[in-house]
Protein backbone atom coordinates (compact mmCIF):
# COMPACT_ATOMS: atom_id res chain seq x y z
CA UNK A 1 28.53 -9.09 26.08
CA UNK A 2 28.46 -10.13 22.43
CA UNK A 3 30.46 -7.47 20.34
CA UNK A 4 28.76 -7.13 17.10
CA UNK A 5 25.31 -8.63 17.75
CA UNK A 6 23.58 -6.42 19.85
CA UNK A 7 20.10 -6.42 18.33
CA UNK A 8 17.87 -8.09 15.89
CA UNK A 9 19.32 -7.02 12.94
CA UNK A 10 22.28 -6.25 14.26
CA UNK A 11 26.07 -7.13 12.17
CA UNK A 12 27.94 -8.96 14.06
CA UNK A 13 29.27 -12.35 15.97
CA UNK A 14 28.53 -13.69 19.73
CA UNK A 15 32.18 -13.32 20.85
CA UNK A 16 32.94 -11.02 23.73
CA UNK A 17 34.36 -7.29 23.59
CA UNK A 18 38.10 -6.72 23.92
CA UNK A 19 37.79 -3.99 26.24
CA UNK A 20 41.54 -4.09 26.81
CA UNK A 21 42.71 -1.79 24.10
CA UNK A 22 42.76 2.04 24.93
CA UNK A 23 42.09 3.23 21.38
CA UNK A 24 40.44 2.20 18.18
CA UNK A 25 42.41 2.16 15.21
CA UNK A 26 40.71 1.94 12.02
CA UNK A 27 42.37 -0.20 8.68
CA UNK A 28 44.41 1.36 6.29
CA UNK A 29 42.05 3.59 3.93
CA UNK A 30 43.25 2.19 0.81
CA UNK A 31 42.69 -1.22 1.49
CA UNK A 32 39.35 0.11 3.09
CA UNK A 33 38.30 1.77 0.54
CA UNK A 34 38.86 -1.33 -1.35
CA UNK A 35 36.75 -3.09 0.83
CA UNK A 36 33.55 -0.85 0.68
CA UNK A 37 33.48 -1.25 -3.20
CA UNK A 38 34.23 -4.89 -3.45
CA UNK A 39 30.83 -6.67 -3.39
CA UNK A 40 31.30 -9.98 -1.64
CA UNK A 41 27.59 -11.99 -2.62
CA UNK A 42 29.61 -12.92 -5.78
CA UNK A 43 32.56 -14.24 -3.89
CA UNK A 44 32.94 -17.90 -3.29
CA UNK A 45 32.96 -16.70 0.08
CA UNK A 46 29.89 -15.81 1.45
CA UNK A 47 30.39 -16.40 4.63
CA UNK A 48 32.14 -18.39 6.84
CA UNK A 49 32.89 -22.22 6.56
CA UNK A 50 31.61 -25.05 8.70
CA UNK A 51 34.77 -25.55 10.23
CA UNK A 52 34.46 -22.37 11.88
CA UNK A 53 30.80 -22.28 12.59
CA UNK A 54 30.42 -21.18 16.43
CA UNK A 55 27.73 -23.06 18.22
CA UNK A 56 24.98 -19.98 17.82
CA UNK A 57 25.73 -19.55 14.14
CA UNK A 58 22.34 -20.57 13.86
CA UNK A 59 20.89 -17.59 15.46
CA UNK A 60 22.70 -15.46 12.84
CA UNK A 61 21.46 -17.29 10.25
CA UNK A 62 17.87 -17.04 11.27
CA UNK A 63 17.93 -13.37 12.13
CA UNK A 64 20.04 -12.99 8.44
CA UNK A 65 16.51 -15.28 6.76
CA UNK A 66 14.55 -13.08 8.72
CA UNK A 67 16.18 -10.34 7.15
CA UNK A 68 15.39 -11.68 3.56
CA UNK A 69 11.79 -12.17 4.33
CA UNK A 70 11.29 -8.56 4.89
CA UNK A 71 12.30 -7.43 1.61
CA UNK A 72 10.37 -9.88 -0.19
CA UNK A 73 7.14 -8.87 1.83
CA UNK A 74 7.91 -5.12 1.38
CA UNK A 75 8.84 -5.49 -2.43
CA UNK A 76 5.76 -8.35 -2.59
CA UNK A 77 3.76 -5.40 -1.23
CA UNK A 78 4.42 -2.08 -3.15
CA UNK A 79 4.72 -4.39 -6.51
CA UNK A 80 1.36 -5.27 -6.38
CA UNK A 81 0.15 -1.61 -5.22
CA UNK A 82 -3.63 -1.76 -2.55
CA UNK A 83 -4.34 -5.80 -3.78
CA UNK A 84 -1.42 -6.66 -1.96
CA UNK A 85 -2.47 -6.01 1.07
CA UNK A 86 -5.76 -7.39 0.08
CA UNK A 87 -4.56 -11.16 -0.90
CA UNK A 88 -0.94 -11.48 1.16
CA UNK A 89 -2.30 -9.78 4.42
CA UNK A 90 -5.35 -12.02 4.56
CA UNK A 91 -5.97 -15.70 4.83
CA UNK A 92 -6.84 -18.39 1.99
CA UNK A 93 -10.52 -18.63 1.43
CA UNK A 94 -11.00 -15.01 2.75
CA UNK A 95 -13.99 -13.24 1.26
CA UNK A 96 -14.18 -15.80 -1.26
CA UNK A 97 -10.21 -14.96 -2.28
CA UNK A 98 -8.40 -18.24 -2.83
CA UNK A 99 -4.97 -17.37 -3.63
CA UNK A 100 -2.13 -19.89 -3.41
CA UNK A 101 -0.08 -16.85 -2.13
CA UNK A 102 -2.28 -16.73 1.08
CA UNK A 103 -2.15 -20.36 1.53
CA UNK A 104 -0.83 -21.75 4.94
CA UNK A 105 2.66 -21.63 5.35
CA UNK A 106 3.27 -20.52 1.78
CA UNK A 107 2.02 -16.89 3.13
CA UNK A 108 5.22 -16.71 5.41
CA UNK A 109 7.43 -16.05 2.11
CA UNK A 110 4.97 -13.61 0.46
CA UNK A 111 3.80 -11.68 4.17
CA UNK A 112 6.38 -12.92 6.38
CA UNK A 113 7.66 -9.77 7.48
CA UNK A 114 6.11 -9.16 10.92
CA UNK A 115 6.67 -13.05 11.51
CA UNK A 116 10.31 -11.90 10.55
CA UNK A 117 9.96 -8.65 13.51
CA UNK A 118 8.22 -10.81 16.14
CA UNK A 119 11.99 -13.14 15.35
CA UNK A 120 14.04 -10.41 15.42
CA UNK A 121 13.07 -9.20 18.94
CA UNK A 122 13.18 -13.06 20.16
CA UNK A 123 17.31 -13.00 19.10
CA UNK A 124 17.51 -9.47 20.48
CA UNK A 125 16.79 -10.68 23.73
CA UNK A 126 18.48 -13.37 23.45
CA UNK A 127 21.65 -12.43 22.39
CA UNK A 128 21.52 -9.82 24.82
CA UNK A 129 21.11 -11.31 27.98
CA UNK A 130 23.49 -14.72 26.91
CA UNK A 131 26.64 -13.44 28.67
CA UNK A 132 25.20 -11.65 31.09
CA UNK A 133 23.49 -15.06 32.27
CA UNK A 134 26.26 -16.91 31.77
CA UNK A 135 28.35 -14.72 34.25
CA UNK A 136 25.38 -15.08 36.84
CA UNK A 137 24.85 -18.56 36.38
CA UNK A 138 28.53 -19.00 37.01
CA UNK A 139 28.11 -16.63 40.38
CA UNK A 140 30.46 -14.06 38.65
CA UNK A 141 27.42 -11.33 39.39
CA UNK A 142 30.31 -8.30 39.53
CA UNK A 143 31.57 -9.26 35.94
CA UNK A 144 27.60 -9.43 35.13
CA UNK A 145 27.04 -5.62 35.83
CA UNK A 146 30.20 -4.51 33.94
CA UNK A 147 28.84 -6.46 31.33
CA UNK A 148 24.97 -5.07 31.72
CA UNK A 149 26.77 -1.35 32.24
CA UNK A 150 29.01 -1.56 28.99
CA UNK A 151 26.29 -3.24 26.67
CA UNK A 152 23.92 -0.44 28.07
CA UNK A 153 26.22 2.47 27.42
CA UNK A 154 26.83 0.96 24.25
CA UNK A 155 23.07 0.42 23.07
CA UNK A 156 22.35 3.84 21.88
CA UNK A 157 25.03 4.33 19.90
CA UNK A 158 24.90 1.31 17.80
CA UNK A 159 21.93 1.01 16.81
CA UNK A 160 21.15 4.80 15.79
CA UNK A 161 24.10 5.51 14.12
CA UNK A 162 23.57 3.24 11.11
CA UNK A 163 19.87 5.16 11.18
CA UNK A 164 21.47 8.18 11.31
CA UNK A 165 23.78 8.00 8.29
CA UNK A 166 21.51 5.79 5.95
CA UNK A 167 18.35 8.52 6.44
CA UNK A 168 20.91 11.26 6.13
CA UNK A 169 22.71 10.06 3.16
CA UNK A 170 18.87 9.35 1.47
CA UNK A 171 17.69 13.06 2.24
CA UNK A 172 21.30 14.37 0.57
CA UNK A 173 20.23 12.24 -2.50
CA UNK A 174 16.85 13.31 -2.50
CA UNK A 175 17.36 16.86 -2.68
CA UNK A 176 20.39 16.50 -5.09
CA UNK A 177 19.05 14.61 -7.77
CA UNK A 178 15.41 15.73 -7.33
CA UNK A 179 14.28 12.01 -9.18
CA UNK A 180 10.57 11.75 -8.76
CA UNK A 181 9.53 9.01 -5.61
CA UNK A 182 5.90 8.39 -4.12
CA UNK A 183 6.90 10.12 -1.01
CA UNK A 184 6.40 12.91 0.90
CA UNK A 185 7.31 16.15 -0.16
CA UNK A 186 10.54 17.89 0.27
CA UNK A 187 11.33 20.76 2.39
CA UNK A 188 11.84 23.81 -0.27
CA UNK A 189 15.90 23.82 0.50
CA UNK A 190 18.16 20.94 1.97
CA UNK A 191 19.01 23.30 4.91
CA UNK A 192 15.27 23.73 5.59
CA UNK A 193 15.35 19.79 5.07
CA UNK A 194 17.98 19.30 7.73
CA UNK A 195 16.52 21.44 10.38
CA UNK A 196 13.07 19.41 9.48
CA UNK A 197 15.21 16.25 10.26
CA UNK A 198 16.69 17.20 13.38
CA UNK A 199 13.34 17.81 14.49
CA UNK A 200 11.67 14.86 13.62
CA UNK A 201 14.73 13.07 14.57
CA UNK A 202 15.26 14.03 18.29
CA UNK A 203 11.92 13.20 19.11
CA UNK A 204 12.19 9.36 17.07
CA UNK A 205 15.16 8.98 19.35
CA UNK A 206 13.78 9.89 22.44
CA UNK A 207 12.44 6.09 23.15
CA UNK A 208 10.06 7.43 26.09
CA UNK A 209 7.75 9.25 23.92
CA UNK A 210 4.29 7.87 22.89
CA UNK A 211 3.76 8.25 19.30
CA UNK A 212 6.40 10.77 18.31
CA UNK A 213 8.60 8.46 16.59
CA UNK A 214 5.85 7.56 13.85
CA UNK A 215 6.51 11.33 12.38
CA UNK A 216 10.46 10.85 11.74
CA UNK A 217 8.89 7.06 10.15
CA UNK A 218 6.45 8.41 7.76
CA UNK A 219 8.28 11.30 6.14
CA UNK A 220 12.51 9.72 6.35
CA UNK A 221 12.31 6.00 6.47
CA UNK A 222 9.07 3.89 7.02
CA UNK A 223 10.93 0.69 8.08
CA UNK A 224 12.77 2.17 10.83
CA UNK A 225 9.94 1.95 13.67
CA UNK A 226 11.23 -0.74 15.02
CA UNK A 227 14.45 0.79 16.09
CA UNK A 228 12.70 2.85 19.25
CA UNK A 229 11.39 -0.80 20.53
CA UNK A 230 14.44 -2.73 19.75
CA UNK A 231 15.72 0.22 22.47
CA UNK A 232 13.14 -0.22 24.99
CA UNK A 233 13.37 -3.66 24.69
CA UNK A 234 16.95 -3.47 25.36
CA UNK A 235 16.33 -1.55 28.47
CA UNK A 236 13.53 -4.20 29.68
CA UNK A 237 16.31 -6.95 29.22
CA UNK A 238 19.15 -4.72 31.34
CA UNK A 239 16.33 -4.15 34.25
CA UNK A 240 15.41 -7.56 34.15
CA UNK A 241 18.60 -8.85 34.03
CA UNK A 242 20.31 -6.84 37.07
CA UNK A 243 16.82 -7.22 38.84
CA UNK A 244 17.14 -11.34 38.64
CA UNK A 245 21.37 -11.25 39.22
CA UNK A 246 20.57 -13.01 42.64
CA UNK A 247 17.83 -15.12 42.63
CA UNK A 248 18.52 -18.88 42.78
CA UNK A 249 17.90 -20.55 39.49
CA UNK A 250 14.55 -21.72 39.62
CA UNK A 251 13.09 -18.00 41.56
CA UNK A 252 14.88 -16.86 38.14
CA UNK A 253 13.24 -18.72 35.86
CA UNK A 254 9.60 -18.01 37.40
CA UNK A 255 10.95 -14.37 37.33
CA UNK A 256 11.17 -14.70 33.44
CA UNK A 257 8.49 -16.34 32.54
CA UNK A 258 6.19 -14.08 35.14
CA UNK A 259 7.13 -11.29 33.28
CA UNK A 260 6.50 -12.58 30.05
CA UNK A 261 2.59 -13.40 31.16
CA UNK A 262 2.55 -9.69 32.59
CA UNK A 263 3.87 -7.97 29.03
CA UNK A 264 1.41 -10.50 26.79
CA UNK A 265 -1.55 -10.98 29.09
CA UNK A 266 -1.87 -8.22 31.77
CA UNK A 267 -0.70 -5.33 29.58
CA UNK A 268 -0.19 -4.19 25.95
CA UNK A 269 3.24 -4.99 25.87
CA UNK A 270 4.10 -7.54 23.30
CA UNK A 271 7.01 -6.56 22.32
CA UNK A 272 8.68 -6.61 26.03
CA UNK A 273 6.82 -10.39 25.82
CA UNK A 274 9.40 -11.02 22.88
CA UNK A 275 12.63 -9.70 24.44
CA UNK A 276 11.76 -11.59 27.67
CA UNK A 277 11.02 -14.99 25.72
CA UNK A 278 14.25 -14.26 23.82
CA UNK A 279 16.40 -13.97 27.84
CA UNK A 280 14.39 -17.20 28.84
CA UNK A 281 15.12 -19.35 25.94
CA UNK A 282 19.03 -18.19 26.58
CA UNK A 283 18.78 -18.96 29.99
CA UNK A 284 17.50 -22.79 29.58
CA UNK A 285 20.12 -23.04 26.85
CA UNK A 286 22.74 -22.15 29.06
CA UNK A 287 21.41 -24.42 31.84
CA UNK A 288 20.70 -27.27 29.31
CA UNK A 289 24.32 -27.02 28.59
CA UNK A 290 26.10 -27.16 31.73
CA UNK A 291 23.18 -30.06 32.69
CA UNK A 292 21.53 -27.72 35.34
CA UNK A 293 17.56 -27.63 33.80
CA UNK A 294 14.86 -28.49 36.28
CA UNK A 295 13.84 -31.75 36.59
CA UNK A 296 10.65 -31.79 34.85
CA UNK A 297 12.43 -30.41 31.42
CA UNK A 298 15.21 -32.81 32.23
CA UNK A 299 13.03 -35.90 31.55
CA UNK A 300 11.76 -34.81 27.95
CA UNK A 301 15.13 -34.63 26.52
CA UNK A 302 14.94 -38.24 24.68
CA UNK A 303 11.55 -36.53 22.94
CA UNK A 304 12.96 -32.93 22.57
CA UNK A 305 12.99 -33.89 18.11
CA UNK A 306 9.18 -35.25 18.31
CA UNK A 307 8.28 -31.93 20.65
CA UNK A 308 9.67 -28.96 18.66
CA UNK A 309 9.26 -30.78 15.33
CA UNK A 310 4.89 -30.18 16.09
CA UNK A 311 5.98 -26.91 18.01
CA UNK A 312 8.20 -25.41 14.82
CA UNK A 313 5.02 -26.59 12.32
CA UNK A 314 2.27 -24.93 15.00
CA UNK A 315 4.87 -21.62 14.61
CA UNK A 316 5.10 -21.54 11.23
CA UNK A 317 1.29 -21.34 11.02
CA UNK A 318 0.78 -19.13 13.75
CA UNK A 319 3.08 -17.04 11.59
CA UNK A 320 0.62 -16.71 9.15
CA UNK A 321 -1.48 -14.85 11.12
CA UNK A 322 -3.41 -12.53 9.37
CA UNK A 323 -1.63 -9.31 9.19
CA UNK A 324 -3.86 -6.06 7.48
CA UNK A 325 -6.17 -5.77 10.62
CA UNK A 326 -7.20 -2.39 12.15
CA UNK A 327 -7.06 -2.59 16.36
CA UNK A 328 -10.75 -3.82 17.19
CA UNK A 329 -11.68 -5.12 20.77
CA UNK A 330 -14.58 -7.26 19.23
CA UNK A 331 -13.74 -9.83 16.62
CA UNK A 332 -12.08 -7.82 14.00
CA UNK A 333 -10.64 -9.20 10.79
CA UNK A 334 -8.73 -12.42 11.93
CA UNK A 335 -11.93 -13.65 13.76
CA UNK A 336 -13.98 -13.61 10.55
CA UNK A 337 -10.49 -15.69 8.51
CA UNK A 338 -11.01 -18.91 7.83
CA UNK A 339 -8.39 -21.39 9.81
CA UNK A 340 -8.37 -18.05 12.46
CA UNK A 341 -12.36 -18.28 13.89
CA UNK A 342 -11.67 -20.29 16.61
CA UNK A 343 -8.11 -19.19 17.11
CA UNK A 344 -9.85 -15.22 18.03
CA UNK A 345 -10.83 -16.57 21.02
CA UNK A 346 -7.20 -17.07 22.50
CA UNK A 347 -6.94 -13.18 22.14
CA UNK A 348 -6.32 -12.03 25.50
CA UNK A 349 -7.96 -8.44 26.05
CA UNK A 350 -5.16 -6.29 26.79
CA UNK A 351 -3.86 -6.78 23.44
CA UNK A 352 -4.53 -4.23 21.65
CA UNK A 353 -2.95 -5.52 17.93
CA UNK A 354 -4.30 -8.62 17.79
CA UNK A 355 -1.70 -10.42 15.38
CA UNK A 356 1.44 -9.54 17.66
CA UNK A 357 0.05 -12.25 20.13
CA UNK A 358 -0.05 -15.03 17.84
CA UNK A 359 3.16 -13.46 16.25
CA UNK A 360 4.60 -13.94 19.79
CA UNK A 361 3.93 -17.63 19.92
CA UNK A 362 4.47 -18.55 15.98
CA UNK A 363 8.64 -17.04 16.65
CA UNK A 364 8.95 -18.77 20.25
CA UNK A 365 7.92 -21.61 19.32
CA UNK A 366 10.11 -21.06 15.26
CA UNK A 367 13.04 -19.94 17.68
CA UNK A 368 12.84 -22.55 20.25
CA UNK A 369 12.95 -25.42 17.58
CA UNK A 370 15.56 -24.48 15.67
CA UNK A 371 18.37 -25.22 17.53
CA UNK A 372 16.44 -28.88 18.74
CA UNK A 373 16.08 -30.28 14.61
CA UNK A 374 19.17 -30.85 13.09
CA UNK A 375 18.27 -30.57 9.61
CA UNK A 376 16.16 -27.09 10.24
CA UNK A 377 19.93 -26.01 12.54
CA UNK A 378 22.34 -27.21 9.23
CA UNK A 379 20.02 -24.81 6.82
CA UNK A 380 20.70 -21.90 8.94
CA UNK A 381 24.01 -22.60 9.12
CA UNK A 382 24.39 -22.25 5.49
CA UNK A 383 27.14 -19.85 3.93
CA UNK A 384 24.52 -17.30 2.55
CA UNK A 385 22.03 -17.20 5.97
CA UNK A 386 25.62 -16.06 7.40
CA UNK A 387 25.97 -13.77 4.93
CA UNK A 388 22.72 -12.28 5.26
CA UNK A 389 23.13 -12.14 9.14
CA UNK A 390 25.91 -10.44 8.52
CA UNK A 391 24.52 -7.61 6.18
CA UNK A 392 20.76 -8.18 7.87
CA UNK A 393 20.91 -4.79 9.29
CA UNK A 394 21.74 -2.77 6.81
CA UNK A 395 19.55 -5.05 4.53
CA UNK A 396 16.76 -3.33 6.54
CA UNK A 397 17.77 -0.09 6.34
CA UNK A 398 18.54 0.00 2.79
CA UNK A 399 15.41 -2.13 0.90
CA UNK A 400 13.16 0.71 1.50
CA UNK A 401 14.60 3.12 -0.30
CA UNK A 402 15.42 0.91 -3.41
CA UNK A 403 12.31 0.34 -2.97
CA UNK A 404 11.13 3.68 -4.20
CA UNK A 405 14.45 4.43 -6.03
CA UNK A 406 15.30 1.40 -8.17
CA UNK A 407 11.86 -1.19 -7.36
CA UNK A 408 9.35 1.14 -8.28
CA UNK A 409 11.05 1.95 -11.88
CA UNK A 410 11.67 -1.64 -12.87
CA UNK A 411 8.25 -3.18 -11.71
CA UNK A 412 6.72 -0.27 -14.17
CA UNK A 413 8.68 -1.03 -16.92
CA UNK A 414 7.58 -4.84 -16.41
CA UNK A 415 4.14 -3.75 -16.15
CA UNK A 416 3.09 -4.06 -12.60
CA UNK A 417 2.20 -0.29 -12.46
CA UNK A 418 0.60 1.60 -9.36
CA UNK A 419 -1.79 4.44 -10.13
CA UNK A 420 0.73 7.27 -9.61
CA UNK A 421 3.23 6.31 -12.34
CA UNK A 422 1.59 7.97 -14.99
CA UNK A 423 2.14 11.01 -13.48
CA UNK A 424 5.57 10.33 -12.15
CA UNK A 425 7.27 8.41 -14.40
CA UNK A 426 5.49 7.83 -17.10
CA UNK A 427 8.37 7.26 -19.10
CA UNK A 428 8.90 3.77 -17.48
CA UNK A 429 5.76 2.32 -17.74
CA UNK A 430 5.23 -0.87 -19.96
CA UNK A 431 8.72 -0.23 -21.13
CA UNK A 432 9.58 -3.68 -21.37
CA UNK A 433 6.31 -5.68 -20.27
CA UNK A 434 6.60 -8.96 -18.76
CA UNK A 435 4.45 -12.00 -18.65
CA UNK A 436 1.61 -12.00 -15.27
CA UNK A 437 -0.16 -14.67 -15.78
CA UNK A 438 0.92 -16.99 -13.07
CA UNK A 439 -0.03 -17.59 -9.29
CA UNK A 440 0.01 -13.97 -7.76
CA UNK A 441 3.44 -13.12 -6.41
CA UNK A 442 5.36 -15.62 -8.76
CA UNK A 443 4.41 -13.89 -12.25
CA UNK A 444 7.49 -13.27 -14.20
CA UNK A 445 6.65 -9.49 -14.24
CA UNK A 446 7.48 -9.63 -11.13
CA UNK A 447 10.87 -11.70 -10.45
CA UNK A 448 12.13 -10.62 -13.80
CA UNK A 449 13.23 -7.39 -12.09
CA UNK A 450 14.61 -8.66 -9.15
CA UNK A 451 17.25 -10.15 -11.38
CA UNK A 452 18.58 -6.54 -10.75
CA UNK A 453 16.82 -4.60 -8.03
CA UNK A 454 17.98 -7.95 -5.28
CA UNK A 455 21.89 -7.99 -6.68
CA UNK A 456 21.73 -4.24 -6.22
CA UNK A 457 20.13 -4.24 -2.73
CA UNK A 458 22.64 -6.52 -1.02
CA UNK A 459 25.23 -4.30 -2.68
CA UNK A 460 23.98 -1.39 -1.48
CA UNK A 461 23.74 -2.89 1.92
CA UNK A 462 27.30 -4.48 1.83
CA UNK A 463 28.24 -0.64 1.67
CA UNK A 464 26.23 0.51 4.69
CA UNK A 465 27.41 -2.26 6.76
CA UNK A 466 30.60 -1.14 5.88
CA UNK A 467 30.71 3.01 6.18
CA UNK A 468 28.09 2.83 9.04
CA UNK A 469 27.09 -0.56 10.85
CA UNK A 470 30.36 -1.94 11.32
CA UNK A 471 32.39 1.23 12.59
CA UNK A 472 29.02 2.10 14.56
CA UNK A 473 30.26 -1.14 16.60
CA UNK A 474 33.42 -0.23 17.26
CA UNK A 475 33.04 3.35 17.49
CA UNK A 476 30.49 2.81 20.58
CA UNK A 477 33.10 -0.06 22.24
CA UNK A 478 35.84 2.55 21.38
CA UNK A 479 33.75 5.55 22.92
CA UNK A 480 32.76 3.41 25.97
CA UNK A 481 36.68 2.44 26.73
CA UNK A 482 37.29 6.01 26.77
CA UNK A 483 35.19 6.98 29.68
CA UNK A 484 36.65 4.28 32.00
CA UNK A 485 38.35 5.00 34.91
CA UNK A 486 41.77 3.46 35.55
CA UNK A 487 41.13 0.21 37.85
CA UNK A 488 43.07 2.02 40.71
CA UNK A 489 40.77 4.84 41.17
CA UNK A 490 37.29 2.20 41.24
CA UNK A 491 39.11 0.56 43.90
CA UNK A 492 40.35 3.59 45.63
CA UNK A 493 36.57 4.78 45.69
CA UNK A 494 35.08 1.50 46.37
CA UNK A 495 37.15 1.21 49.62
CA UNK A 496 36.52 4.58 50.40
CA UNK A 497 32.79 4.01 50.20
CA UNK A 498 33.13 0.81 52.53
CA UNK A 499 35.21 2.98 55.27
């Protein structure tokens, strides 16, 4: 099971567990502390060199440019207050709006950040089900279900730990330095304030309610919805994966892709549509590798550039599906876009959202080609997409609340003001105006700040990955090993069970 990559936006490396050490020992705290402070972005080193690029690095490069389109559609967003939704959620030509912000394909960098969700859950379930396919595939179906059982035991931990400590630490700041944000109100003392969390928070981790987790969302940390469906998605890919362990290869395959028609077509259930895609895509990679695809996907290998180069372009517009769209059974929003009225009537009906279905196909299809065009593979592959995968995580955690904190203060002072500020901070506003004239999105007023506000962001989220992401990972492998029992005593029992 991959050790530090167990979700979309996840820290971490394909490379398997070492389950063979009994304890985890952390690194000296001096030079750690060292470490926390030391903000690598302006190293040389961003990330690690080509000579020691492992085949997938891609994958953690796309998840990390994933990462870095959702803070520029979240700081895109709140910088340009209610119109932002109006142009970068919508297509070109919309209600007679012609922005070059909304065009095709250019909307992916301004609005790309539920393209960038719909990629994260493809990864998820890809990374997540590679070894434990690899062990089936190789007929090693015991060392599968260790594998399934310690990623599963694992899950939990890792991924709400870093949750935990980021809205924990934000809630402490809140309440001690009382700076004016356009949030919800404070509970009246911090120890009314925890109790409020715990709350809110038992219920947002509690995957199995409907609804519930929107409440810890709205009041602690907005972007952290996705966390309860990167969960259940993890369970979907377990299931799956344990349910398929014995079918032959092709039964397997059919398995996959049936249940990936079920979650997208039958039922509301994109987001299981994702994961699954994600466990199929690793499953023909692993088969394309060890020469073992079916026939008919054998024979359009000499065409596989020509295929996903028209696939990737057909994703990338897909991508730019129009996103600000209230749930509507009849033709809604996206069938009144222009470049959208005909594609409304792919909608299947048990979709309830309508853009996570095209989402679905825009980051299969993005995923699927990346790997197949060399040029599109070598960008991801870059030093900084590894050094956002590596921070992606707590890239997402963090931009929201620099958002309010940091953002909100500096796109006033340039001028791009939002009708509360007067009232706020009204100290800040037009402090230093900037230029907007310019295509929306690209005025100066607007990346004149993020001179400061995007240094400060990865710094911040060097820091979390740090003090939470990173031990979160070994803490859960750590925590896991301790629960074993000795080899002996599984045999003992298993022999005892047989007798």
């Amino acid at each position: 099971m991959p050790a530090k990559f167990d979700g979309p936006l996840d820290n971490g490396k394909l490379d398997d567990i070492n389950l063979e050490s009994a304890t985890w020992k952390p690194v000296r705290s001096s030079r750690w502390s060292f470490d926390v402070v030391r903000p690598q972005f302006l190293s040389s080193h961003l990330g690690s060199s080509k000579s020691h690029l492992r085949p997938t690095a891609w994958l953690d490069g796309l998840r990390g440019f994933a990462a870095l389109l959702v803070y520029l559609h979240h700081n895109q967003l709140w910088a340009h207050d209610g119109f932002g939704n109006i142009v970068f959620e919508n297509s070109f030509g919309y209600e007679g709006r012609h922005y070059f912000a909304a065009l095709p394909f250019v909307r992916n960098f301004f609005s790309g950040g539920h393209f960038a969700v719909s990629i994260f859950f493809i990864i998820s379930g890809y990374v997540l089900s590679v070894k434990p396919l690899s062990l089936i595939q190789n007929g090693q179906r015991h060392d599968a279900a260790d594998n399934i059982a310690s990623a599963l035991f694992r899950r939990w931990v890792r991924l709400y730990i870093p949750v935990i400590g980021v809205t924990l630490t934000w809630v402490a700041f809140r309440h001690w330095t009382k700076m004016w944000m356009e949030l919800p109100d404070l509970q009246n003392t911090f120890r009314e304030e925890l109790l409020n969390w715990y709350y809110m928070f038992k219920n947002f981790s509690f995957v199995f309610l409907t609804g519930e987790q929107w409440a810890f969302a709205n009041v602690y940390h907005a972007h952290v919805w996705s966390i309860p469906i990167e969960f259940k998605g993890s369970i979907i890919i377990y299931t799956a994966l344990l349910a398929f362990s014995r079918c032959t290869r092709n039964a397997r395959l059919w398995c996959e892709t049936s249940l990936i028609v079920y979650f997208l077509y039958i039922v509301d259930g994109w987001y299981g549509a994702l994961f699954v895609s994600g466990m199929l895509l690793a499953d023909l990679d692993l088969l394309a590798a060890s020469n073992q695809l079916p026939r008919f996907l054998s024979m359009l290998e000499n065409f596989k550039e020509l295929i996903f180069f028209h696939l990737f372009i057909i994703g990338l517009y897909l991508g730019g599906v129009p996103s600000c769209d209230a749930p509507d059974l009849k033709q809604g929003l996206i069938g009144k876009s222009p470049g959208w009225i005909w594609l409304w009537k792919l909608k299947p009906q048990a979709v309830w959202e309508p853009k996570w279905f095209y989402l679905f196909w825009a980051a299969l299809l993005v995923v699927s080609a990346v790997p197949r065009l060399p040029w599109l593979k070598r960008f991801f592959e870059m030093r900084f997409c590894q050094y956002l995968a590596r921070i992606s995580f707590a890239l997402y955690l963090v931009h929201g609340p620099m958002i309010f904190l940091l953002a909100d203060r500096l796109n006033a002072a340039a001028g791009l003001t939002r009708e509360k500020h007067q009232e706020g901070i009204p100290g800040w506003v037009d402090k230093f105006p900037l230029p907007k004239k310019g295509p929306m999105g690209l005025e100066l007023a607007f990346w004149g700040p993020q001179l400061i506000i995007f240094p400060v962001t990865l710094y911040l989220a060097e820091m979390v990955t740090k003090v939470f992401d990173e031990p979160s990972v070994k803490f859960a492998g750590w925590f896991y090993r301790t629960t074993l029992a000795p080899p002996s005593t599984i045999h003992k029992r298993a022999r005892s069970s047989i007798s």
